[in-house]
C-alpha atoms as a PDB file:
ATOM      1  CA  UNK A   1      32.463 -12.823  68.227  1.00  0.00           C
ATOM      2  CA  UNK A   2      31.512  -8.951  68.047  1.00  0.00           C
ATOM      3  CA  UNK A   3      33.345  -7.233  70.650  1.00  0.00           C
ATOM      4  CA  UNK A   4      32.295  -3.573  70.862  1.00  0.00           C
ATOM      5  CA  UNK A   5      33.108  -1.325  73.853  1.00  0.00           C
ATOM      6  CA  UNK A   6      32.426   2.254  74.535  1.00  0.00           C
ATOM      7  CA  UNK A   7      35.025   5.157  73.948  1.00  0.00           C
ATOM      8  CA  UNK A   8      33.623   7.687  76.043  1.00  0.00           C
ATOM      9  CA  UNK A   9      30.758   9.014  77.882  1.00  0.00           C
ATOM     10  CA  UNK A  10      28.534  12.270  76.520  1.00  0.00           C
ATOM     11  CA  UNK A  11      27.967  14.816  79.299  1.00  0.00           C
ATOM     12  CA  UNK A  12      24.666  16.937  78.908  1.00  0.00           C
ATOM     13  CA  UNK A  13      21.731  18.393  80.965  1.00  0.00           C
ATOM     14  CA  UNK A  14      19.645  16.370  79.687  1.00  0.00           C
ATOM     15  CA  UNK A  15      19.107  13.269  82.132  1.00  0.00           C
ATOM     16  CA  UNK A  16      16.369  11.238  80.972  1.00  0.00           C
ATOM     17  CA  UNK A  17      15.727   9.966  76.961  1.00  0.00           C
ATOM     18  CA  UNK A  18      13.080  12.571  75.833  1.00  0.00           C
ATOM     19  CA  UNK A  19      11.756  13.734  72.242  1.00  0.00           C
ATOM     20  CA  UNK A  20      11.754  17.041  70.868  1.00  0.00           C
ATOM     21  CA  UNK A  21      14.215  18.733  72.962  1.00  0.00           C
ATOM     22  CA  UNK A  22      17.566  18.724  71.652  1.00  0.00           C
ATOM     23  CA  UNK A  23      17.244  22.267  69.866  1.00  0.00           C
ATOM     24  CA  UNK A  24      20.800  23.905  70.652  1.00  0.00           C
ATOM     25  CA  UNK A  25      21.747  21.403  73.239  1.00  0.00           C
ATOM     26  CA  UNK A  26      25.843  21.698  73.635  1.00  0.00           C
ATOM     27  CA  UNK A  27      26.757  18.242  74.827  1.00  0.00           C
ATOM     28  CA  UNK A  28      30.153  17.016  75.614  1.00  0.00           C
ATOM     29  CA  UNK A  29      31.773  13.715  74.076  1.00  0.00           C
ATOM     30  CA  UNK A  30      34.295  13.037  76.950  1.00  0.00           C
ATOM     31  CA  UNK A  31      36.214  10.156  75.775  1.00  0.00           C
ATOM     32  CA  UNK A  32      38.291   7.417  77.893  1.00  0.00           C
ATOM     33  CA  UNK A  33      41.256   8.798  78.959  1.00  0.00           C
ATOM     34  CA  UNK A  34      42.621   5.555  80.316  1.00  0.00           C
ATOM     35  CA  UNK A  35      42.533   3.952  76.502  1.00  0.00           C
ATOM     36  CA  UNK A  36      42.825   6.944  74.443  1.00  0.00           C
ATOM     37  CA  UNK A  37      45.223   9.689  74.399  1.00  0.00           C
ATOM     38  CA  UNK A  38      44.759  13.306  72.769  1.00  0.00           C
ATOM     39  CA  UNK A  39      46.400  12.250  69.778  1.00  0.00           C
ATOM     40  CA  UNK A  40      43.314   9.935  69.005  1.00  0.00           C
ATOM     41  CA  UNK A  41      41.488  13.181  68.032  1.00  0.00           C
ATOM     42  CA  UNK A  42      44.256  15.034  66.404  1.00  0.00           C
ATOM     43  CA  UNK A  43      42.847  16.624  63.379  1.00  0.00           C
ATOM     44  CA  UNK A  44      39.273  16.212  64.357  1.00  0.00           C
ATOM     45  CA  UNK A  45      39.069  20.067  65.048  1.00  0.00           C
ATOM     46  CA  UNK A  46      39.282  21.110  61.344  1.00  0.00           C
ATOM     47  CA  UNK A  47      35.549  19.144  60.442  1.00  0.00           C
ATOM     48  CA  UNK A  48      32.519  20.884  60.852  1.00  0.00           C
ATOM     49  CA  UNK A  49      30.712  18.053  61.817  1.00  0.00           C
ATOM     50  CA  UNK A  50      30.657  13.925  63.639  1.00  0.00           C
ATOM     51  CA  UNK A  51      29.183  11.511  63.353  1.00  0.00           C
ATOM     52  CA  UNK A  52      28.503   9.974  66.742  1.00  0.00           C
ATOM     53  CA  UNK A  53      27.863   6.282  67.507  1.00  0.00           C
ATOM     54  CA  UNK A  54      25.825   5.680  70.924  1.00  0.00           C
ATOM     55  CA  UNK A  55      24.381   3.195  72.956  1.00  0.00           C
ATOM     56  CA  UNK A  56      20.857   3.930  74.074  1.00  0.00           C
ATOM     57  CA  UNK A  57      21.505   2.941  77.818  1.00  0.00           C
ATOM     58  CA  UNK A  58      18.476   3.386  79.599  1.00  0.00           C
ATOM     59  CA  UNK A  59      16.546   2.080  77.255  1.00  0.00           C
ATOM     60  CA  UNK A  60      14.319  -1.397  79.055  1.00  0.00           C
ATOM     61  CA  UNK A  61      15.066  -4.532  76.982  1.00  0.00           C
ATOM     62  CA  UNK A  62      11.612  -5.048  77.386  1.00  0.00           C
ATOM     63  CA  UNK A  63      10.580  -2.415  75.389  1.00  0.00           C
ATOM     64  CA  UNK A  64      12.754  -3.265  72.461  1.00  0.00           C
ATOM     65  CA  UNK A  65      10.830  -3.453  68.988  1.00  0.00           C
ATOM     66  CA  UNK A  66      11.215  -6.403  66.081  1.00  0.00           C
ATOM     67  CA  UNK A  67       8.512  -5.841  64.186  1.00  0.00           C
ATOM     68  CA  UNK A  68       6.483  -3.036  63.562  1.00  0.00           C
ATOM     69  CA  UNK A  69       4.253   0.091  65.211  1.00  0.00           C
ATOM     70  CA  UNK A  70       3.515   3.561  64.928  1.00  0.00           C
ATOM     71  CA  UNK A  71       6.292   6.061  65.389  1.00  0.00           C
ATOM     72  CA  UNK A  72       5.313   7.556  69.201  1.00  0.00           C
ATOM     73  CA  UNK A  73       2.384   4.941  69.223  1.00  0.00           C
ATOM     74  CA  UNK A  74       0.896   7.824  67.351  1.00  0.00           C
ATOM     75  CA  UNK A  75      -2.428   5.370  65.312  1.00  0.00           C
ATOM     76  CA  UNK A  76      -2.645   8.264  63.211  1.00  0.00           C
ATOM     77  CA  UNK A  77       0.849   7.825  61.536  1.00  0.00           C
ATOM     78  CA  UNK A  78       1.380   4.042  60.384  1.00  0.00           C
ATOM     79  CA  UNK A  79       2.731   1.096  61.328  1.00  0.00           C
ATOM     80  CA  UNK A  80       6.049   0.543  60.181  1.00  0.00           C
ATOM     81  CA  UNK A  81       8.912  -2.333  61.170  1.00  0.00           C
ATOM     82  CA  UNK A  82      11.553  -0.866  63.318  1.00  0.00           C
ATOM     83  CA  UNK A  83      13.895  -0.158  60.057  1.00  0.00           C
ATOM     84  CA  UNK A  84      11.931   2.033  58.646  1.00  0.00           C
ATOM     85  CA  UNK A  85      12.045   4.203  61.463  1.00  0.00           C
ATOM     86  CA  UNK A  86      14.653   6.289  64.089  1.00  0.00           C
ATOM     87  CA  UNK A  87      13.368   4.937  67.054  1.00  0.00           C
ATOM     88  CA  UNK A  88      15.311   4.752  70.679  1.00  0.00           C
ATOM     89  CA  UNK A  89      13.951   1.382  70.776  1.00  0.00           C
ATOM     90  CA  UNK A  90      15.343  -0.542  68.481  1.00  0.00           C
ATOM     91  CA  UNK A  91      16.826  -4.084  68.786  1.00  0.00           C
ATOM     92  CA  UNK A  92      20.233  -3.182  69.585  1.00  0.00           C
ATOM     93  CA  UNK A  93      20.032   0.348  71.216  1.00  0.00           C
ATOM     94  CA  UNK A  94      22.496   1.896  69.254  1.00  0.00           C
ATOM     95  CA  UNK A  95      21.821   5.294  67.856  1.00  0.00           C
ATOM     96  CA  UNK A  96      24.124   7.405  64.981  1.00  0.00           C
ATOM     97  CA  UNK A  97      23.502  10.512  64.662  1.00  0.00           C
ATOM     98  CA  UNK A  98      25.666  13.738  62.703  1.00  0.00           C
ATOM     99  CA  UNK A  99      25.751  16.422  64.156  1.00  0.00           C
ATOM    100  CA  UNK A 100      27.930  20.142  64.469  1.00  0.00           C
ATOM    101  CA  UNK A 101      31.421  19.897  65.756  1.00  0.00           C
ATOM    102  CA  UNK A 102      31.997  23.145  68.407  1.00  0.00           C
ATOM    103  CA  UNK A 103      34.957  22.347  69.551  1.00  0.00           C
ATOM    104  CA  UNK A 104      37.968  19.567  70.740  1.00  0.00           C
ATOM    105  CA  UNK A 105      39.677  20.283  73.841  1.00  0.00           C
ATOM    106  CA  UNK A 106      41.763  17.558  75.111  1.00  0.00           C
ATOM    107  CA  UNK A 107      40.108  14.768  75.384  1.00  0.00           C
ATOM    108  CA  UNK A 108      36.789  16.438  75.496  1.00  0.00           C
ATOM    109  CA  UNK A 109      34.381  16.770  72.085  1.00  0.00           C
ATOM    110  CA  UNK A 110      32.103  19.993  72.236  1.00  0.00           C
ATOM    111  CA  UNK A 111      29.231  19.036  69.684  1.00  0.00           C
ATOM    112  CA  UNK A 112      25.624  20.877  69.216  1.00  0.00           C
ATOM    113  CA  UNK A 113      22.362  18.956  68.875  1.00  0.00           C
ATOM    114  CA  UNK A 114      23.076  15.380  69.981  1.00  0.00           C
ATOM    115  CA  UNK A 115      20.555  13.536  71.211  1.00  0.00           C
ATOM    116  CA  UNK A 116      21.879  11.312  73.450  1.00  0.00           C
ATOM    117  CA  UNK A 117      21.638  11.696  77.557  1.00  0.00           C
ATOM    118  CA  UNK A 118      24.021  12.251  80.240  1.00  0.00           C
ATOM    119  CA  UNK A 119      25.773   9.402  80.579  1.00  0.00           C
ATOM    120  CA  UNK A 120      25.138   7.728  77.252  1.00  0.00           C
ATOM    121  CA  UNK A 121      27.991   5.496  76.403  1.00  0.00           C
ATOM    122  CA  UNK A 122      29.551   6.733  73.116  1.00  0.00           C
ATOM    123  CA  UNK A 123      30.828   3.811  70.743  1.00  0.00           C
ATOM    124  CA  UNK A 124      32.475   5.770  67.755  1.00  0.00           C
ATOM    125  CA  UNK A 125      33.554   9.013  67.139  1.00  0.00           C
ATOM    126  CA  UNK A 126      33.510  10.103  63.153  1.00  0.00           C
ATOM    127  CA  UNK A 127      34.451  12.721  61.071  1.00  0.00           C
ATOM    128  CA  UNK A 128      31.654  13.682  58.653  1.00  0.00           C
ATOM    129  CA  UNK A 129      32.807  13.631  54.914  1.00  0.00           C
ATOM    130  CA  UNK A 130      30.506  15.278  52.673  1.00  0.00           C
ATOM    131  CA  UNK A 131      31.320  12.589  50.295  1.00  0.00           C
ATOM    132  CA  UNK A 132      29.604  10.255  52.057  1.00  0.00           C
ATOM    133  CA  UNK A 133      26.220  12.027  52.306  1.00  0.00           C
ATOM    134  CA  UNK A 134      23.310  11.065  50.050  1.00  0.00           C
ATOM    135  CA  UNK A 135      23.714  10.923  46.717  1.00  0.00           C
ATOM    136  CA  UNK A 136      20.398  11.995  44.525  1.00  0.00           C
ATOM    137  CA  UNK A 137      17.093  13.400  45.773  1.00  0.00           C
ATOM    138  CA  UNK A 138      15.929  12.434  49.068  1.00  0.00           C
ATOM    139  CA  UNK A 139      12.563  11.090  50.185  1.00  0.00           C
ATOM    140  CA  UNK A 140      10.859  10.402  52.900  1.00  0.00           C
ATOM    141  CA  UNK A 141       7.260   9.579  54.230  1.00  0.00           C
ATOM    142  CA  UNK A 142       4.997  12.875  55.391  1.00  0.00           C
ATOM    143  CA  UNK A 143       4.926  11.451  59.131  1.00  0.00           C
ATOM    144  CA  UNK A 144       8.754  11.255  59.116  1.00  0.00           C
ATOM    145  CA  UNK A 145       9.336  14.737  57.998  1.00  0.00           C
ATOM    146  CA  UNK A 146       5.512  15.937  60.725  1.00  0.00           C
ATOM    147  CA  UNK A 147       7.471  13.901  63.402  1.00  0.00           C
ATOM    148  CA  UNK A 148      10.700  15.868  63.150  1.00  0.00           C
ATOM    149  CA  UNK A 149       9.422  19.097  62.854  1.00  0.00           C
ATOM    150  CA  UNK A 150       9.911  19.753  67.074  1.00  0.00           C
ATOM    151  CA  UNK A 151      12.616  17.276  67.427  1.00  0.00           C
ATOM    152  CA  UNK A 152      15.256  19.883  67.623  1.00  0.00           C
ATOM    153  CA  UNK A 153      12.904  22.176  69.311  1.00  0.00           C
ATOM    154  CA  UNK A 154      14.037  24.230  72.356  1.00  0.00           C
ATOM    155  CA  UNK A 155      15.067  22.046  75.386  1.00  0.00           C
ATOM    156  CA  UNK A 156      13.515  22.462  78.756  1.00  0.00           C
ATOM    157  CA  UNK A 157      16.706  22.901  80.919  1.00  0.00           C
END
């Protein structure tokens, strides 16, 4: 049996799951304080970035994809199956993400850029290690890279 239970909770202004907003968004990881203590972050403070491990929440079950479709229902990008792309709607709603550590205060995570909602339950909490990035050139399809180029534009708060 998989047993998997969140952490924490993220705190943000941002209430509902959008696109292309999370442009300098300063969102707070506030984890459990009834299971955790402080020392379950000691040391976190000296990475410059997480890796965060979320559960898209408010995401219908009804809209979940298996197969395939175009990214945004955009026809003129193509169809591809749901592992070939990042989207919220995938078949278990989790999201990971890295992202820029500001800060650890307690039992609070200051990180920039995440794009998760208020509320979002937060499943794992790690620290990035550059070894663990991509090794050799990256790739990716032209609609990837044209669907990304607002996604970390300026949020509407």
């Amino acid at each position: 049996m998989i047993e998997v239970r969140p952490i924490g909770r993220v705190l943000s202004n941002i209430t509902e799951p959008l696109d292309d907003v999370w442009g300098n968004v300063k969102s707070v990881i506030e984890v459990d304080g009834g299971k955790f203590s402080t020392d379950s972050l000691s040391g976190l403070d000296e990475f410059s970035h997480v890796q965060i491990v979320f559960y898209f929440h408010k995401i219908d079950s009804q809209h979940i994809l298996t197969g395939v479709g175009h990214p945004r229902n955009r026809r003129d990008w193509p169809s591809v199956g749901v592992f070939a792309q990042r989207t919220k709607y995938r078949p278990n709603r989790i999201g990971v993400s890295t992202f820029r550590l500001v800060s650890v205060d307690g039992l609070r995570v200051t990180v920039c850029d995440l794009d998760a909602i208020d509320g979002t339950p937060v499943l794992d909490i790690k620290p990035y290690f550059a070894e663990f990035g991509p090794r050799g050139e990256i790739r990716q399809p032209s609609w990837a890279t044209e669907l990304m180029k607002a996604y970390f534009g300026p949020a509407s708060r």
